[in-house]
C-alpha atoms as a PDB file:
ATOM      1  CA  UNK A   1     -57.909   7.604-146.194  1.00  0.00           C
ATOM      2  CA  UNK A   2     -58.969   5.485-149.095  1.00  0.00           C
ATOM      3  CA  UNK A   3     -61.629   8.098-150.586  1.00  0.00           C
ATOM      4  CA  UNK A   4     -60.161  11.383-149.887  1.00  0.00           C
ATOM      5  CA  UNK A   5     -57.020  10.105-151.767  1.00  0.00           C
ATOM      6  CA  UNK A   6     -58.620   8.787-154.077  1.00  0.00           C
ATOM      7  CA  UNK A   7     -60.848  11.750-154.924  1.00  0.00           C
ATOM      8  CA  UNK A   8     -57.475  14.200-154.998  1.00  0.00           C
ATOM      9  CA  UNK A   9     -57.376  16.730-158.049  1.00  0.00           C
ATOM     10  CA  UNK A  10     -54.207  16.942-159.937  1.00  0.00           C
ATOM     11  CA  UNK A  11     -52.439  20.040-157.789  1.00  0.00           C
ATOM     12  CA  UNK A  12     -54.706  18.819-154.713  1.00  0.00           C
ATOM     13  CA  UNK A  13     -52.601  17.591-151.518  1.00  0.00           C
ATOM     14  CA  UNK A  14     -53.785  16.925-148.064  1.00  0.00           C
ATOM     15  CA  UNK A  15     -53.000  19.698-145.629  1.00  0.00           C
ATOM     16  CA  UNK A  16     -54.274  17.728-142.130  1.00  0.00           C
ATOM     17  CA  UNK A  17     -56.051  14.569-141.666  1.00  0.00           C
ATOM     18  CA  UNK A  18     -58.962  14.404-138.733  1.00  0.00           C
ATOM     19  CA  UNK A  19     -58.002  11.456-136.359  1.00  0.00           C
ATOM     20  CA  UNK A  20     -60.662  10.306-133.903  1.00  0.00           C
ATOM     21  CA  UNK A  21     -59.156  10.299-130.340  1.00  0.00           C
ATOM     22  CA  UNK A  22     -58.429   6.932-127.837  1.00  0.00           C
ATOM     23  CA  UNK A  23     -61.396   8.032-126.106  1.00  0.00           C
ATOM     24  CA  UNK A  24     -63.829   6.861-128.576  1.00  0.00           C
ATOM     25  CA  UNK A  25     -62.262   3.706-129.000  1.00  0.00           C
ATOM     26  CA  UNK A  26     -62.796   3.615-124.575  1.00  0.00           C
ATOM     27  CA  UNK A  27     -66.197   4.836-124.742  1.00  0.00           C
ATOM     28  CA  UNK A  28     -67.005   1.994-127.941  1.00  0.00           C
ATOM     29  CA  UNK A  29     -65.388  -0.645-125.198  1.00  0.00           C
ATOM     30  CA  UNK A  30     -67.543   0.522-122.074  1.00  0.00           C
ATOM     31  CA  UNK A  31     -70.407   0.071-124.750  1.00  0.00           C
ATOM     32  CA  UNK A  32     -69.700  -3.741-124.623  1.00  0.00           C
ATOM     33  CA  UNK A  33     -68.676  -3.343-120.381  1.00  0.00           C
ATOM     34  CA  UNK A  34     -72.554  -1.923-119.982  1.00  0.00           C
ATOM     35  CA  UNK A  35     -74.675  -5.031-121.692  1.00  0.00           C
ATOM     36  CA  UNK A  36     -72.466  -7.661-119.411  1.00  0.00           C
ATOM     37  CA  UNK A  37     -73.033  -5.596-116.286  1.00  0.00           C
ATOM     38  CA  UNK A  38     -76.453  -5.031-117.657  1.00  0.00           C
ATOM     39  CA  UNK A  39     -77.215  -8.760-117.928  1.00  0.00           C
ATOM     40  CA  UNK A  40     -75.404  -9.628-114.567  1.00  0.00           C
ATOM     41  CA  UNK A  41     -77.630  -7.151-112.920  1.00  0.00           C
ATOM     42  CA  UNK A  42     -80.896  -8.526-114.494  1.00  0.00           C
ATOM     43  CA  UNK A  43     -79.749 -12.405-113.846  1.00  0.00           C
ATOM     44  CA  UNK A  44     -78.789 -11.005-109.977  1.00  0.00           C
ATOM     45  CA  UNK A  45     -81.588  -9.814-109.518  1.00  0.00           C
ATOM     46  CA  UNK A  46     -83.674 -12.238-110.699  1.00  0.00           C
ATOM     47  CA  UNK A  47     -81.932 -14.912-108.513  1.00  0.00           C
ATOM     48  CA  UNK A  48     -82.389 -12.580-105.201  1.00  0.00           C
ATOM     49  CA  UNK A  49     -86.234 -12.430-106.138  1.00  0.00           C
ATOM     50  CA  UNK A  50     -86.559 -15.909-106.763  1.00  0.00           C
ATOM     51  CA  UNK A  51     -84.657 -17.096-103.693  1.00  0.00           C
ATOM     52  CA  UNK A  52     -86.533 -14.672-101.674  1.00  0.00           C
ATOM     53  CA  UNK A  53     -89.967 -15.762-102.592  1.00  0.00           C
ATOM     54  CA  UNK A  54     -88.783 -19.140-101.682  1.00  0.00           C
ATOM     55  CA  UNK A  55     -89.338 -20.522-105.660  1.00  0.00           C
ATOM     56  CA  UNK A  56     -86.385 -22.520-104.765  1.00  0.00           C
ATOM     57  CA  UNK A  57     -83.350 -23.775-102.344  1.00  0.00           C
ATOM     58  CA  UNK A  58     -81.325 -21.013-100.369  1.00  0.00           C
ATOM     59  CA  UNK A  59     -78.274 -23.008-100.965  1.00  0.00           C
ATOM     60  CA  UNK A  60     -78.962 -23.989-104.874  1.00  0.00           C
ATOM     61  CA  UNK A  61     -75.229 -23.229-106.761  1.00  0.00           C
ATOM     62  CA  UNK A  62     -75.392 -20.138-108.761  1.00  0.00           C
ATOM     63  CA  UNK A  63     -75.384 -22.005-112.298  1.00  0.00           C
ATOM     64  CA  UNK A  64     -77.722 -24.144-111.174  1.00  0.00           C
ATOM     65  CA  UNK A  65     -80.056 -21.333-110.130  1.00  0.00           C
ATOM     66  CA  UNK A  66     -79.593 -19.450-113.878  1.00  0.00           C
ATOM     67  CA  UNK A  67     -80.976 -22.400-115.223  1.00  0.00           C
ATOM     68  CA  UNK A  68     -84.351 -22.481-112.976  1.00  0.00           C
ATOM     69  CA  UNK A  69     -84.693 -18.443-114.416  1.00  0.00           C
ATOM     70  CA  UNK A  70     -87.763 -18.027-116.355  1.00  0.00           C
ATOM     71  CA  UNK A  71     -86.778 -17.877-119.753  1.00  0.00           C
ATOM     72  CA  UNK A  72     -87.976 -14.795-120.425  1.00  0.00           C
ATOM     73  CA  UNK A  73     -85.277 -13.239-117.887  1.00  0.00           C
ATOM     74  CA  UNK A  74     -82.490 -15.274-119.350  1.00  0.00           C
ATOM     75  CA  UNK A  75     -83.428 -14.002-122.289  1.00  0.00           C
ATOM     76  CA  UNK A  76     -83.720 -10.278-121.524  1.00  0.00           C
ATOM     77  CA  UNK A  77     -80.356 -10.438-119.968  1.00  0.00           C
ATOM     78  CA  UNK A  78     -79.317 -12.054-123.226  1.00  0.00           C
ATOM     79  CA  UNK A  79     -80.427  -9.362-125.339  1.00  0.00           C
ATOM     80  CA  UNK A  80     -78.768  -6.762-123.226  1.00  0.00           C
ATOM     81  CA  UNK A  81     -75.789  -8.414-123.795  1.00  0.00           C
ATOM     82  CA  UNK A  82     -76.203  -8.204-127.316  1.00  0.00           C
ATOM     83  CA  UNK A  83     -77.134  -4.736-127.647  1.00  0.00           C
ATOM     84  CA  UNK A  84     -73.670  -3.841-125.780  1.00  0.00           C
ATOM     85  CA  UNK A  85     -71.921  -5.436-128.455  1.00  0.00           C
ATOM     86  CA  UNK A  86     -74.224  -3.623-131.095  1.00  0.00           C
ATOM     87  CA  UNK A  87     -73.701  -0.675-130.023  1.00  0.00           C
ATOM     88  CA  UNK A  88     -69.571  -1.480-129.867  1.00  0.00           C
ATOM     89  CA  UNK A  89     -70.041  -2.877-133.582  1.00  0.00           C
ATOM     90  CA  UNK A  90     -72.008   0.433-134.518  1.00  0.00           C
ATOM     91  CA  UNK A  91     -69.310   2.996-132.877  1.00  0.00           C
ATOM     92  CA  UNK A  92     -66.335   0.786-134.409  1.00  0.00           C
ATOM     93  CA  UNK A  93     -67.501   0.740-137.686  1.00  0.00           C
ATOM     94  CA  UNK A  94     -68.417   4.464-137.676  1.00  0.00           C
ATOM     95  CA  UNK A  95     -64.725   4.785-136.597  1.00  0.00           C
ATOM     96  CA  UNK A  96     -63.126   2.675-139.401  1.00  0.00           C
ATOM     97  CA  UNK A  97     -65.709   4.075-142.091  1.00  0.00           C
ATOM     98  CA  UNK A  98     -65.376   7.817-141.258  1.00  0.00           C
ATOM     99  CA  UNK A  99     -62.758  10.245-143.006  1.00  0.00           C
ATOM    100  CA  UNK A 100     -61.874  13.925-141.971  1.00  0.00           C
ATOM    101  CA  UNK A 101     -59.258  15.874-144.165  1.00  0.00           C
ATOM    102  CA  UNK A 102     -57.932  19.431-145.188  1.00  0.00           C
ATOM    103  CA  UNK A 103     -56.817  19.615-148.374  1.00  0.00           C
ATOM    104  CA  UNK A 104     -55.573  22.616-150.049  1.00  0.00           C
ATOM    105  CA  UNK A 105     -58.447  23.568-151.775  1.00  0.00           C
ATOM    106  CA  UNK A 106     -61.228  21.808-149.789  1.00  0.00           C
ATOM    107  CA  UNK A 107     -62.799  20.143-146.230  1.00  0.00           C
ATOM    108  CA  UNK A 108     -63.921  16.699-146.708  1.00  0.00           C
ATOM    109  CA  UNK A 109     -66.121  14.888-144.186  1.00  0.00           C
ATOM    110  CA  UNK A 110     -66.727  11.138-145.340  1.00  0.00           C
ATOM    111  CA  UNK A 111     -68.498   8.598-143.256  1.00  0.00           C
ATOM    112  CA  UNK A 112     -71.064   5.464-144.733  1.00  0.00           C
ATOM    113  CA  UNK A 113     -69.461   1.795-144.762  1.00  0.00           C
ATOM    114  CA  UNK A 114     -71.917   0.645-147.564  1.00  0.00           C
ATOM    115  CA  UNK A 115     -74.163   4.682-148.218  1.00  0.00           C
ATOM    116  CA  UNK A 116     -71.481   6.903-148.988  1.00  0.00           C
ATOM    117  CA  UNK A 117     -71.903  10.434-147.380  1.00  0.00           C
ATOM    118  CA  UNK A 118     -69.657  13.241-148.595  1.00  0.00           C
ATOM    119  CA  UNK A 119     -69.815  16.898-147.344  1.00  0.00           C
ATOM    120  CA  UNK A 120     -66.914  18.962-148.976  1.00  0.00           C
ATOM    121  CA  UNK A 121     -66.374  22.867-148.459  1.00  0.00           C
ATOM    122  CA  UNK A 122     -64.812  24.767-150.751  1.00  0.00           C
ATOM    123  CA  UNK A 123     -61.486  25.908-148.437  1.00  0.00           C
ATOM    124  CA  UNK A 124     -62.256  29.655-149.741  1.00  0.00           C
ATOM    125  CA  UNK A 125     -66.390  29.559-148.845  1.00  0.00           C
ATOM    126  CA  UNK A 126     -65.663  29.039-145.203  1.00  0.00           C
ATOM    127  CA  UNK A 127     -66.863  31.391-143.149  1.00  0.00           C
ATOM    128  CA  UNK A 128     -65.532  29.965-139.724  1.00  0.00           C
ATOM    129  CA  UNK A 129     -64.602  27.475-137.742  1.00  0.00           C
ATOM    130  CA  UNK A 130     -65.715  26.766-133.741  1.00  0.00           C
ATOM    131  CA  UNK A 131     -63.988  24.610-131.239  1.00  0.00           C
ATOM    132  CA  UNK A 132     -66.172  22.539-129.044  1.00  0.00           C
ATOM    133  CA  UNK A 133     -64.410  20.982-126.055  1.00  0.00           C
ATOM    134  CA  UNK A 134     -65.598  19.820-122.558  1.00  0.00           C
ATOM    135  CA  UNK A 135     -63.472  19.867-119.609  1.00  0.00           C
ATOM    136  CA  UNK A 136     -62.561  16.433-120.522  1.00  0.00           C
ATOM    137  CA  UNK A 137     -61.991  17.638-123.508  1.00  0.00           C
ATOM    138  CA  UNK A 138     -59.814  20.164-122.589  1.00  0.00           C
ATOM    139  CA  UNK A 139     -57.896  17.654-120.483  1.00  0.00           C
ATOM    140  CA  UNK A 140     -57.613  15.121-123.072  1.00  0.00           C
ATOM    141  CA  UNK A 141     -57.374  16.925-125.786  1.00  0.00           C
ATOM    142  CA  UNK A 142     -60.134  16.390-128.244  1.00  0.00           C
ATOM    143  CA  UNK A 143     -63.401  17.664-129.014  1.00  0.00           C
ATOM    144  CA  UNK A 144     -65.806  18.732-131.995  1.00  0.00           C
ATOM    145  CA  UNK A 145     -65.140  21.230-134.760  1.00  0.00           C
ATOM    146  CA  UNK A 146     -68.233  23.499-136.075  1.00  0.00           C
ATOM    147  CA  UNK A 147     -67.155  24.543-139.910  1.00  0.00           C
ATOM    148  CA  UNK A 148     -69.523  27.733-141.396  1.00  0.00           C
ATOM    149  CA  UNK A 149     -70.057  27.982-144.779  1.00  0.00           C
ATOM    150  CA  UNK A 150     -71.139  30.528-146.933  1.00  0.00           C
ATOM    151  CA  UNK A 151     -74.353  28.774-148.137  1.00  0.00           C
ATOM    152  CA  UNK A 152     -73.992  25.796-146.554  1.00  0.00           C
ATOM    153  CA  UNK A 153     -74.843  26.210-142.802  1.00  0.00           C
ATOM    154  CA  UNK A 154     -72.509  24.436-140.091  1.00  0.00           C
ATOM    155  CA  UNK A 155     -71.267  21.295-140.260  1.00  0.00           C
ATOM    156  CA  UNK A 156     -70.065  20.176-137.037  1.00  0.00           C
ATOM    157  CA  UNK A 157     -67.720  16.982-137.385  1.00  0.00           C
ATOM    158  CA  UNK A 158     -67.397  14.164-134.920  1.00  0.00           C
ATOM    159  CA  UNK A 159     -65.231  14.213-132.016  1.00  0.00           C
ATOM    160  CA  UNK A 160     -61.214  13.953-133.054  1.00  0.00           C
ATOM    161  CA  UNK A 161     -57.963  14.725-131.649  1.00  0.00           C
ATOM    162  CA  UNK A 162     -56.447  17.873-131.234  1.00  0.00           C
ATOM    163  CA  UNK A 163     -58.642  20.159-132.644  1.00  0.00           C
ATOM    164  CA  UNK A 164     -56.855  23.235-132.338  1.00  0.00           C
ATOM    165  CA  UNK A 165     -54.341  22.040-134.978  1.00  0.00           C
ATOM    166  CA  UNK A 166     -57.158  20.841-137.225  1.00  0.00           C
ATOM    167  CA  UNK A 167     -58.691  24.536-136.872  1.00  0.00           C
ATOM    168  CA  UNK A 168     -55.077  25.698-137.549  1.00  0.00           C
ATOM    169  CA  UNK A 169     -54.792  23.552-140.484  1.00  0.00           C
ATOM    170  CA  UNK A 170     -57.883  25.394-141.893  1.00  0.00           C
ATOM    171  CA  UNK A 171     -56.465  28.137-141.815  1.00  0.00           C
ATOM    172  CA  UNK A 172     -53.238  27.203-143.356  1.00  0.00           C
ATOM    173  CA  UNK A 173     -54.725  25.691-146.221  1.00  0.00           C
ATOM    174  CA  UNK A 174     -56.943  29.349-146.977  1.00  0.00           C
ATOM    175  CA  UNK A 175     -53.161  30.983-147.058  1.00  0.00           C
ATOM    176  CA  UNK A 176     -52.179  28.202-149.655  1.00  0.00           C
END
């Protein structure tokens, strides 16, 4: 919480801090589990073409047969891989560069590793606050948080845990 604590007032203290759930952290590593089985799948299936055409021996070993691929398939498969871990990078950093708090006088959303993007809401201008959760969510204990503003619109936040007590929080900090 390096910017929201940094960016305190002098009789501002933080009320609740936004935490994203496990889940995201799952769904970031499944990111990384799809481009393998992505590239396994293309490489597979490239070798069950090939060795049903006949474009080479039935009993060939299965490294050996990668390397009579075209390149172009090794190479697809190799990019799939890499866009799995991408898209892991991409959610991890979002993760690490994103801050949620309640403070007694304000909402701050932060998120931008090198862009900083602040959206604050006067605690006092909020109009109110919606709980988004799936069935999962239910289950597990997370979901999204929809924050009206007079002025502002909705800002719906990312995905965090236990949003019922960040909702709460909210409205602790307008009795403060």
């Amino acid at each position: 919480m390096l910017y929201v604590q940094q960016s305190l007032g002098p009789d501002e203290e933080l009320v609740h801090i936004g935490q994203f759930h496990w889940i995201y952290t799952i769904q970031a590593f499944f990111a990384i589990v799809w481009g393998v089985g992505a590239s396994i799948a293309i490489i597979a299936g490239a070798i069950f073409v090939y060795k049903e055409f006949g474009y080479y021996p039935q009993n060939l070993p299965l490294l050996d047969s990668v390397k009579y691929l075209h390149p172009g398939i090794r190479i697809f498969a190799f990019v799939m891989f890499v866009l799995g871990l991408l898209s892991f990078a991409q959610m991890m950093i979002i993760k690490a560069t994103t801050e949620i708090a309640i403070t007694n006088n304000r909402l701050v959303f932060k998120k931008g590793l090198v862009a900083r993007h602040v959206g604050e809401i006067s605690i006092d201008r909020i109009e109110g606050v919606n709980v988004l959760q799936s069935f999962l969510g239910r289950i597990f204990n997370y979901g999204r948080i929809a924050v009206r503003g007079m002025g502002v619109g909705e800002v719906v936040l990312p995905s965090i845990d236990d949003p019922i007590a960040f909702r709460k929080a909210i409205e602790r900090a307008r009795k403060l």
